[in-house]
N, C-alpha and C. Protein backbone atom coordinates (compact mmCIF):
# COMPACT_ATOMS: atom_id res chain seq x y z
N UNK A 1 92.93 61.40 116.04
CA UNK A 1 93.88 62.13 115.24
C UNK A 1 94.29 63.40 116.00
N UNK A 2 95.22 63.62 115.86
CA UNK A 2 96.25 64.93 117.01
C UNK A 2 95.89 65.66 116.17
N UNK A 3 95.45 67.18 116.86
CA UNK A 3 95.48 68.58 116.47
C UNK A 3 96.91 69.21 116.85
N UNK A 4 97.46 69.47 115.62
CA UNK A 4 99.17 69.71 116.20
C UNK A 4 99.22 71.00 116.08
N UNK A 5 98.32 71.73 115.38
CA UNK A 5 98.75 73.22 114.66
C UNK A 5 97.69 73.97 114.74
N UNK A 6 97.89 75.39 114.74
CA UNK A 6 96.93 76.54 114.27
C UNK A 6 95.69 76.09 113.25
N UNK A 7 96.15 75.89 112.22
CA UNK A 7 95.31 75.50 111.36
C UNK A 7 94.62 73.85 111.47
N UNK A 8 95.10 73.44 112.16
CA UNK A 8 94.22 71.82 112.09
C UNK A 8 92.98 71.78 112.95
N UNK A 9 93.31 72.81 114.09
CA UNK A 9 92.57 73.16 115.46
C UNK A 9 91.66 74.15 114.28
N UNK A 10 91.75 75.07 113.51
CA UNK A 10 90.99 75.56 112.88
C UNK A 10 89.81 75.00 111.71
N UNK A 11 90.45 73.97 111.07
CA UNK A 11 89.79 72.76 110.36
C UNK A 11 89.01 72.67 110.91
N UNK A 12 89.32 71.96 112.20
CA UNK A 12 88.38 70.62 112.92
C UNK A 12 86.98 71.73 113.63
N UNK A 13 87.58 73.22 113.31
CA UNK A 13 86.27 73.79 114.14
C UNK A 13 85.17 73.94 112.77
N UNK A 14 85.62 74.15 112.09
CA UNK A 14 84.97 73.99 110.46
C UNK A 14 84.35 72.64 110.43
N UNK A 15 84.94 71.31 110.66
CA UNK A 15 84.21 70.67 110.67
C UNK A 15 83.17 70.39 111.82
N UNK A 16 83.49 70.71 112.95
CA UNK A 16 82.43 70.40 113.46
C UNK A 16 81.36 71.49 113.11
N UNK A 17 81.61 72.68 113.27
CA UNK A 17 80.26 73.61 112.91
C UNK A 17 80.02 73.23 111.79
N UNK A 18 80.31 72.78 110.58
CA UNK A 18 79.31 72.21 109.62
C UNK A 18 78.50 71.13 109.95
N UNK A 19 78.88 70.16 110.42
CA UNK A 19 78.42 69.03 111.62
C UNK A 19 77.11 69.14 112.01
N UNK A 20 77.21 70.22 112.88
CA UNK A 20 76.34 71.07 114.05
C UNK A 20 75.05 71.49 112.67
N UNK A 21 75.53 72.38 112.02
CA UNK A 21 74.56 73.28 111.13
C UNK A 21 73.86 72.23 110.17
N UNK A 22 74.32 71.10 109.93
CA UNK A 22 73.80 70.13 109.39
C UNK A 22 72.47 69.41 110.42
N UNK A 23 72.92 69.07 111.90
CA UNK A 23 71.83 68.52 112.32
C UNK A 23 70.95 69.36 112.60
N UNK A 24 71.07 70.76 112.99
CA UNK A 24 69.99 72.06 113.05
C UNK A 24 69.25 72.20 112.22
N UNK A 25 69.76 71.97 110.63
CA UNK A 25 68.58 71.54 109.34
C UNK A 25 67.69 70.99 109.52
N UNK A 26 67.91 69.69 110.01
CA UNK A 26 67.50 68.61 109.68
C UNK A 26 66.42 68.91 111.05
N UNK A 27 66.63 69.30 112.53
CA UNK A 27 66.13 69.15 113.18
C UNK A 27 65.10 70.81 112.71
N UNK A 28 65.08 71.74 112.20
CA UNK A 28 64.17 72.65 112.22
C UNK A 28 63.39 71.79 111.33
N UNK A 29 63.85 71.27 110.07
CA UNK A 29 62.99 70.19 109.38
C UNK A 29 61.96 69.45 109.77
N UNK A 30 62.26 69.01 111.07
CA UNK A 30 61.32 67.43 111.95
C UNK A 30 59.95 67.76 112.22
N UNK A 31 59.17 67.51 111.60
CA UNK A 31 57.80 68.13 112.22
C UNK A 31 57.32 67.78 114.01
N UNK A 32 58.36 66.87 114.55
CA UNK A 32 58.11 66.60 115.83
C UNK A 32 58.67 67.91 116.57
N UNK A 33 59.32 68.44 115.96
CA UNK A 33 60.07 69.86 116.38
C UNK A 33 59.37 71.31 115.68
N UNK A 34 58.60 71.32 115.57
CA UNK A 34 57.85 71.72 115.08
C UNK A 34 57.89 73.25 116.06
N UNK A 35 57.53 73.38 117.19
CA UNK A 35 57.55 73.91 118.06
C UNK A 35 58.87 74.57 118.60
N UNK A 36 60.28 74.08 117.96
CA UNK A 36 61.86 75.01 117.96
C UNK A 36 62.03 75.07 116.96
N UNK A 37 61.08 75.20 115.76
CA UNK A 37 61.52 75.43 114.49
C UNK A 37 62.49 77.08 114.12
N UNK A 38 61.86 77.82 114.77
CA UNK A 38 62.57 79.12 114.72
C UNK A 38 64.10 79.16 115.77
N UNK A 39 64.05 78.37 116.62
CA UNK A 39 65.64 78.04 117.66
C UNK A 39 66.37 77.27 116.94
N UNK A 40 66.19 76.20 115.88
CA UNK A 40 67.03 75.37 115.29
C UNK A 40 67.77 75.83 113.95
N UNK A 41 66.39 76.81 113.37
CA UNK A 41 67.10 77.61 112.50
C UNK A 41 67.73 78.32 112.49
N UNK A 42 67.71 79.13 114.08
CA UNK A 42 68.27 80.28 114.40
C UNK A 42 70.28 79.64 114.53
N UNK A 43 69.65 78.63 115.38
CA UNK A 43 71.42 77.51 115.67
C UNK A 43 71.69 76.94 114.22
N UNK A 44 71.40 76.87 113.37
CA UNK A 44 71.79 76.64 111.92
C UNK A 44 72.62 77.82 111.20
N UNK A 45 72.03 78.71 111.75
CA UNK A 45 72.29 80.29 110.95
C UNK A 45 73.70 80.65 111.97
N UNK A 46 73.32 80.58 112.93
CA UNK A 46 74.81 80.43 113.99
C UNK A 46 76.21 79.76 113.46
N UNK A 47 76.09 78.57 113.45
CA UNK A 47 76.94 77.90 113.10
C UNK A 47 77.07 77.72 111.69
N UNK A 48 76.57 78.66 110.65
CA UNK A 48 77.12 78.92 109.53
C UNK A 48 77.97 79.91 109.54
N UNK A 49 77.60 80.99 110.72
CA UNK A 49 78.51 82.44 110.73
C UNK A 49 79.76 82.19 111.50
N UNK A 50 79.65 80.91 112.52
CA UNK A 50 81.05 79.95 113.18
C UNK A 50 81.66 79.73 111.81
N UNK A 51 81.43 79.02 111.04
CA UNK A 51 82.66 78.64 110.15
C UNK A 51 83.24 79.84 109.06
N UNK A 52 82.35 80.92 109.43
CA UNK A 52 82.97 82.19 108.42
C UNK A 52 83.86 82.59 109.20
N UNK A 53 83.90 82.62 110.90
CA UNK A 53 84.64 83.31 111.59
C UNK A 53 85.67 82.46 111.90
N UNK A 54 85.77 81.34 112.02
CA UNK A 54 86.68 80.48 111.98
C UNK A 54 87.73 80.13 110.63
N UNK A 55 86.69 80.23 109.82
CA UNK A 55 88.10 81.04 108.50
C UNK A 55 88.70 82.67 108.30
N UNK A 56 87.83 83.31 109.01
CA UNK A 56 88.52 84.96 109.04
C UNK A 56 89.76 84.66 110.04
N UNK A 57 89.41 83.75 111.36
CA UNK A 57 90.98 83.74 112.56
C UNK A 57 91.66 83.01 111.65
N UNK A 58 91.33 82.38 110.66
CA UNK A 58 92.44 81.72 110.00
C UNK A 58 93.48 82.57 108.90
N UNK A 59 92.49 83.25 107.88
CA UNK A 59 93.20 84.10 107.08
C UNK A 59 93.56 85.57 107.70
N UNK A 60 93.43 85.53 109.05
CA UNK A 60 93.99 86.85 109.53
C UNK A 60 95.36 86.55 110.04
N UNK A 61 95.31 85.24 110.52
CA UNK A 61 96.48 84.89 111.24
C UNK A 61 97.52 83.97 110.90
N UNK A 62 97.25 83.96 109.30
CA UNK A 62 97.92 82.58 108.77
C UNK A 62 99.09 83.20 108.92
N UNK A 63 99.83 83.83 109.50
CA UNK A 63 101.26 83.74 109.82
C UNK A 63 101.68 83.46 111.03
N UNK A 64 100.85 83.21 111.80
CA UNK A 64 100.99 82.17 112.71
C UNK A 64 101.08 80.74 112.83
N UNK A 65 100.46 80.48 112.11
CA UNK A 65 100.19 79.04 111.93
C UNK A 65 101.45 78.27 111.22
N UNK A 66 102.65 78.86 111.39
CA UNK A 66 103.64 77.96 111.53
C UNK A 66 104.37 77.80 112.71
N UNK A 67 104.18 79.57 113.48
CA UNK A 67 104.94 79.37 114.82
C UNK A 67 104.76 78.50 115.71
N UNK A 68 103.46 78.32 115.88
CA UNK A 68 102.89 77.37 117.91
C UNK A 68 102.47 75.88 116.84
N UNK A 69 103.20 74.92 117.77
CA UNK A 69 103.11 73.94 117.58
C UNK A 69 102.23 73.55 119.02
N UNK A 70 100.98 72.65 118.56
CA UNK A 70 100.62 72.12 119.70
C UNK A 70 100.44 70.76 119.73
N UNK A 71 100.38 70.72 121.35
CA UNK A 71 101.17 69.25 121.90
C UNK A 71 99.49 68.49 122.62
N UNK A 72 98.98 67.19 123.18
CA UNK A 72 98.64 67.09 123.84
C UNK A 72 96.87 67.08 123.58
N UNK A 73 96.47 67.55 122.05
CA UNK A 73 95.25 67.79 121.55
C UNK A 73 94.67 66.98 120.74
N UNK A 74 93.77 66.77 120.82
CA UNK A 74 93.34 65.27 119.59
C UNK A 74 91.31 65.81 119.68
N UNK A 75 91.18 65.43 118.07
CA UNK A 75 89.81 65.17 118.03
C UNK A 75 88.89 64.34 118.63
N UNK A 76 89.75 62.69 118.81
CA UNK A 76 88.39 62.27 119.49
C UNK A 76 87.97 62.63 120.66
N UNK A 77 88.12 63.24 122.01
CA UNK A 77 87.21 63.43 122.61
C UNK A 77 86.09 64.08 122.49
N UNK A 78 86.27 65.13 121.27
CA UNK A 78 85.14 65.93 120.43
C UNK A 78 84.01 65.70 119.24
N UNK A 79 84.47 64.08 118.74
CA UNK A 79 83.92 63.85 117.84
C UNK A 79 82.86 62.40 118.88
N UNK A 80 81.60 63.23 118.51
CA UNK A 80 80.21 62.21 118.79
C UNK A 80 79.22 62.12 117.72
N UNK A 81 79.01 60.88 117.50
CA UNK A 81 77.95 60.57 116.59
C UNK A 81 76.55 60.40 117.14
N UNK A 82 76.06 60.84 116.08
CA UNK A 82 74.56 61.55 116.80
C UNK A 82 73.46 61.00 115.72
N UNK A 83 72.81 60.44 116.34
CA UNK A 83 71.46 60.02 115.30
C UNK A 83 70.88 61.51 114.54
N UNK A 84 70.19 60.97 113.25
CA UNK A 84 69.94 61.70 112.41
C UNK A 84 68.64 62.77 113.06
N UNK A 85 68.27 64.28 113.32
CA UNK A 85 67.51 64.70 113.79
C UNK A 85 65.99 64.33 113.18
N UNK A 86 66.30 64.15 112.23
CA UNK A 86 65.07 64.26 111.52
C UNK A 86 63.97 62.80 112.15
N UNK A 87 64.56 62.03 112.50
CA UNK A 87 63.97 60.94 113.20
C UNK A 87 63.92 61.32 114.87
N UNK A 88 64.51 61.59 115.10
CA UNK A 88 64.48 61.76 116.66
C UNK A 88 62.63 62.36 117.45
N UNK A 89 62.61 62.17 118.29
CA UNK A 89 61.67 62.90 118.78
C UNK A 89 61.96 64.11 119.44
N UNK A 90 61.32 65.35 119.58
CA UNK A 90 61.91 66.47 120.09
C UNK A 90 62.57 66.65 121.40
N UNK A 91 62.61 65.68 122.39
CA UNK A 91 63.04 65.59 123.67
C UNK A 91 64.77 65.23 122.99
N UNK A 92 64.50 63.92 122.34
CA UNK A 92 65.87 63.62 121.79
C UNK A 92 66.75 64.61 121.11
N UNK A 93 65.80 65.26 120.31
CA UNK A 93 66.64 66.66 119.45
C UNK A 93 67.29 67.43 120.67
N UNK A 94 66.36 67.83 121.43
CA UNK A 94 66.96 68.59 122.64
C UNK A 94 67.87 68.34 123.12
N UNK A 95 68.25 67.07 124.03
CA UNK A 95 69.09 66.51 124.81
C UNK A 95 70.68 65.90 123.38
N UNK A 96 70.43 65.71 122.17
CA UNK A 96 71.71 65.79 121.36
C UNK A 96 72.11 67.13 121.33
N UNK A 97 71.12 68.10 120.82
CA UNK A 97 71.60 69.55 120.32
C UNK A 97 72.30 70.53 121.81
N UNK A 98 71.67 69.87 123.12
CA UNK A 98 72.21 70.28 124.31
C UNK A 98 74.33 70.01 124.07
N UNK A 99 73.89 68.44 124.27
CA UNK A 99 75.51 67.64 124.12
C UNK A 99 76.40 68.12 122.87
N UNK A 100 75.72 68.70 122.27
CA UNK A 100 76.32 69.32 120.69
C UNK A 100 77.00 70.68 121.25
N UNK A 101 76.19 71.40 121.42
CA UNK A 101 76.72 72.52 122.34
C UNK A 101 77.46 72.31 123.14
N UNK A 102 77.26 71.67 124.24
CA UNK A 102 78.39 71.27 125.38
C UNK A 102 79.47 70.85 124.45
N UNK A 103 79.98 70.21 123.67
CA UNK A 103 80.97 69.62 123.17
C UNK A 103 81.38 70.50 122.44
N UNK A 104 80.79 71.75 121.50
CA UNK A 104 81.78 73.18 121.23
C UNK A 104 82.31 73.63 121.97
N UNK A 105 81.44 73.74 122.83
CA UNK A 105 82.09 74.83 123.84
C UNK A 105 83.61 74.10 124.53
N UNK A 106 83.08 73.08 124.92
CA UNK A 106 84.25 72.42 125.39
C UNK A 106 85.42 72.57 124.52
N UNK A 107 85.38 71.95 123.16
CA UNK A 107 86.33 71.93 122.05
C UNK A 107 87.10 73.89 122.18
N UNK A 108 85.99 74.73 121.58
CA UNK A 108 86.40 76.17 121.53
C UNK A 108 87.78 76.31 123.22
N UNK A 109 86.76 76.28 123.81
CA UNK A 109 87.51 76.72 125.03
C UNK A 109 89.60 76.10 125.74
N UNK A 110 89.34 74.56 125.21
CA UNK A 110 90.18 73.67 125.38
C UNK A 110 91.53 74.38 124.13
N UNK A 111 90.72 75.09 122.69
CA UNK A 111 91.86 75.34 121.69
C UNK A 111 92.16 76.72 122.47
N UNK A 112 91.30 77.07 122.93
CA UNK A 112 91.43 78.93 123.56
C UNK A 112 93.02 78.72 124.44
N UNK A 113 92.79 77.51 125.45
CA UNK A 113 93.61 77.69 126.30
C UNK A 113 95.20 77.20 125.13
N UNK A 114 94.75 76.13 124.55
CA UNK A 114 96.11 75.56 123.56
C UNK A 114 97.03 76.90 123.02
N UNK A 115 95.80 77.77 122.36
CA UNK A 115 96.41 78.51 121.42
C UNK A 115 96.79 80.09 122.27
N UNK A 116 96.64 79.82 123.49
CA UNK A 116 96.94 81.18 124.39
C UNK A 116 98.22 81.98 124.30
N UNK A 117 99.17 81.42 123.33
CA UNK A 117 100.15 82.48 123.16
C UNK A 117 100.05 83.25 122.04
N UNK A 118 98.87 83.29 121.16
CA UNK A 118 98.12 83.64 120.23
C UNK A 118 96.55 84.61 120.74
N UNK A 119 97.26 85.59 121.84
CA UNK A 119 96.50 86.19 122.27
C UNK A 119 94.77 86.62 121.53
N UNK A 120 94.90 87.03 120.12
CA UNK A 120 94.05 87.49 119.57
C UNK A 120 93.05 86.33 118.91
N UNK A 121 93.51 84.83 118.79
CA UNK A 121 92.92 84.05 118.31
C UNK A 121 92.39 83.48 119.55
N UNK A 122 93.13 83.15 120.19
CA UNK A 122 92.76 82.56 121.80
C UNK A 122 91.49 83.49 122.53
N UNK A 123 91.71 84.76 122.02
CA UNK A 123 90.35 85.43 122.43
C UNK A 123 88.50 85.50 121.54
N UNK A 124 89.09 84.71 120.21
CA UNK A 124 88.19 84.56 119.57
C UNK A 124 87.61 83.40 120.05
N UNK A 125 88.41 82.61 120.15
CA UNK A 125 87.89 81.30 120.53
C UNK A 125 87.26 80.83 121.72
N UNK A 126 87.73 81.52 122.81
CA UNK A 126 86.49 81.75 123.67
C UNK A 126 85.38 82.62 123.54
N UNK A 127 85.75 83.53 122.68
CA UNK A 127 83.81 84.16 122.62
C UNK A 127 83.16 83.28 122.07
N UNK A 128 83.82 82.37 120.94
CA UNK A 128 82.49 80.80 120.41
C UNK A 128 82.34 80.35 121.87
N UNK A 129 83.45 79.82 122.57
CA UNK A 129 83.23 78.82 123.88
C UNK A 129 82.04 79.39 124.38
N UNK A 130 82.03 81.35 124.49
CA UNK A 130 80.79 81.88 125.66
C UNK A 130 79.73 81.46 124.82
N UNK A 131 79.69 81.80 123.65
CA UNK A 131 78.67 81.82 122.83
C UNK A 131 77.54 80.56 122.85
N UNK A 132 78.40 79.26 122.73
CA UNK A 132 78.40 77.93 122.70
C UNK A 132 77.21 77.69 124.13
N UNK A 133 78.30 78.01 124.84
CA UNK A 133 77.82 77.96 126.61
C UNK A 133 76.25 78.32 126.83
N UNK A 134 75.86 79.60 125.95
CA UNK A 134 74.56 80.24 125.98
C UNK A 134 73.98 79.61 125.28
N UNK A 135 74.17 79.25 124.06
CA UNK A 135 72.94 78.19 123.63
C UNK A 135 73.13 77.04 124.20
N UNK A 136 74.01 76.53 124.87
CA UNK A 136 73.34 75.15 125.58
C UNK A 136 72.42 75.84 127.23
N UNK A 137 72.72 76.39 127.54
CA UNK A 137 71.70 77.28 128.68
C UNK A 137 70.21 77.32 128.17
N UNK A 138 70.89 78.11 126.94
CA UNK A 138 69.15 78.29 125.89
C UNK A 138 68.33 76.83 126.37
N UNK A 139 68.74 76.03 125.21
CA UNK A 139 67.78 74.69 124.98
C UNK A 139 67.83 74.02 126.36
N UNK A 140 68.84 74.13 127.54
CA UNK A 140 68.30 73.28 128.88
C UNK A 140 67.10 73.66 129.05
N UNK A 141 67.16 74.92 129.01
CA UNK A 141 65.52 75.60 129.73
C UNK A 141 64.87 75.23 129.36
N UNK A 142 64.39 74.65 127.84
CA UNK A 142 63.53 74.60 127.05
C UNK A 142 63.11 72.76 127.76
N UNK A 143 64.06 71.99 127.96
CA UNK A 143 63.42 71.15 128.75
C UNK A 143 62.43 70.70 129.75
């Protein structure tokens, strides 16, 4: 499905950080994880304050969101299905919640550049991208 607009590119970041904050539940939950219980919650609590800030660029800028039409953007390369954390073993939690991250960041960064004539949103959206970037750094190490 094409991301054509300000606001659809804003949706789809809503949905994925609910996405995200959903498997961080589930994975601080896992008693095999037992041991990132405080990192998963911490990335839960993250990506609840992503979708507050991703509706503040929205209601700050909803008068934008008729001007820039965008061309060339689509969800699926961003949308991956991911086994349920709560089953996984903690290597597995790791190596999804890694690819979870990689795939914000990617997503954030890719709308950063879309929405670049939207200086002030385009700059929000890469601080998720940096943000993103550092917790997947985080949990490599932890490998």
């Amino acid at each position: 499905m094409p991301l054509q607009n300000f606001g659809s590119i804003l949706n789809f970041a809503e949905e994925l950080e609910r996405l995200d904050r959903q498997f961080y539940a589930a994975a601080s939950a896992n008693p095999a994880c037992a041991g990132y219980k405080a990192l998963f919650a911490e990335l839960e609590a993250e990506a609840a304050r992503n979708v507050t800030t991703a509706q503040r660029i929205r209601r700050e800028n909803v008068t934008e969101m008729i001007l820039e039409p965008v061309k060339d953007f689509t969800r699926a390369p961003f949308c991956e299905a991911c086994e349920e954390a709560a089953v996984q073993s903690a290597a597995e939690v790791l190596a999804t919640a890694i690819r979870l991250e990689s795939r914000a960041e990617r997503y954030y960064a890719e709308a950063a550049e879309k929405l670049k004539a939207l200086a002030e949103v385009s700059r929000a959206l890469k601080t998720l991208a940096k943000n993103r970037k550092a917790h997947g750094a985080k949990l490599a190490s932890l490998k």
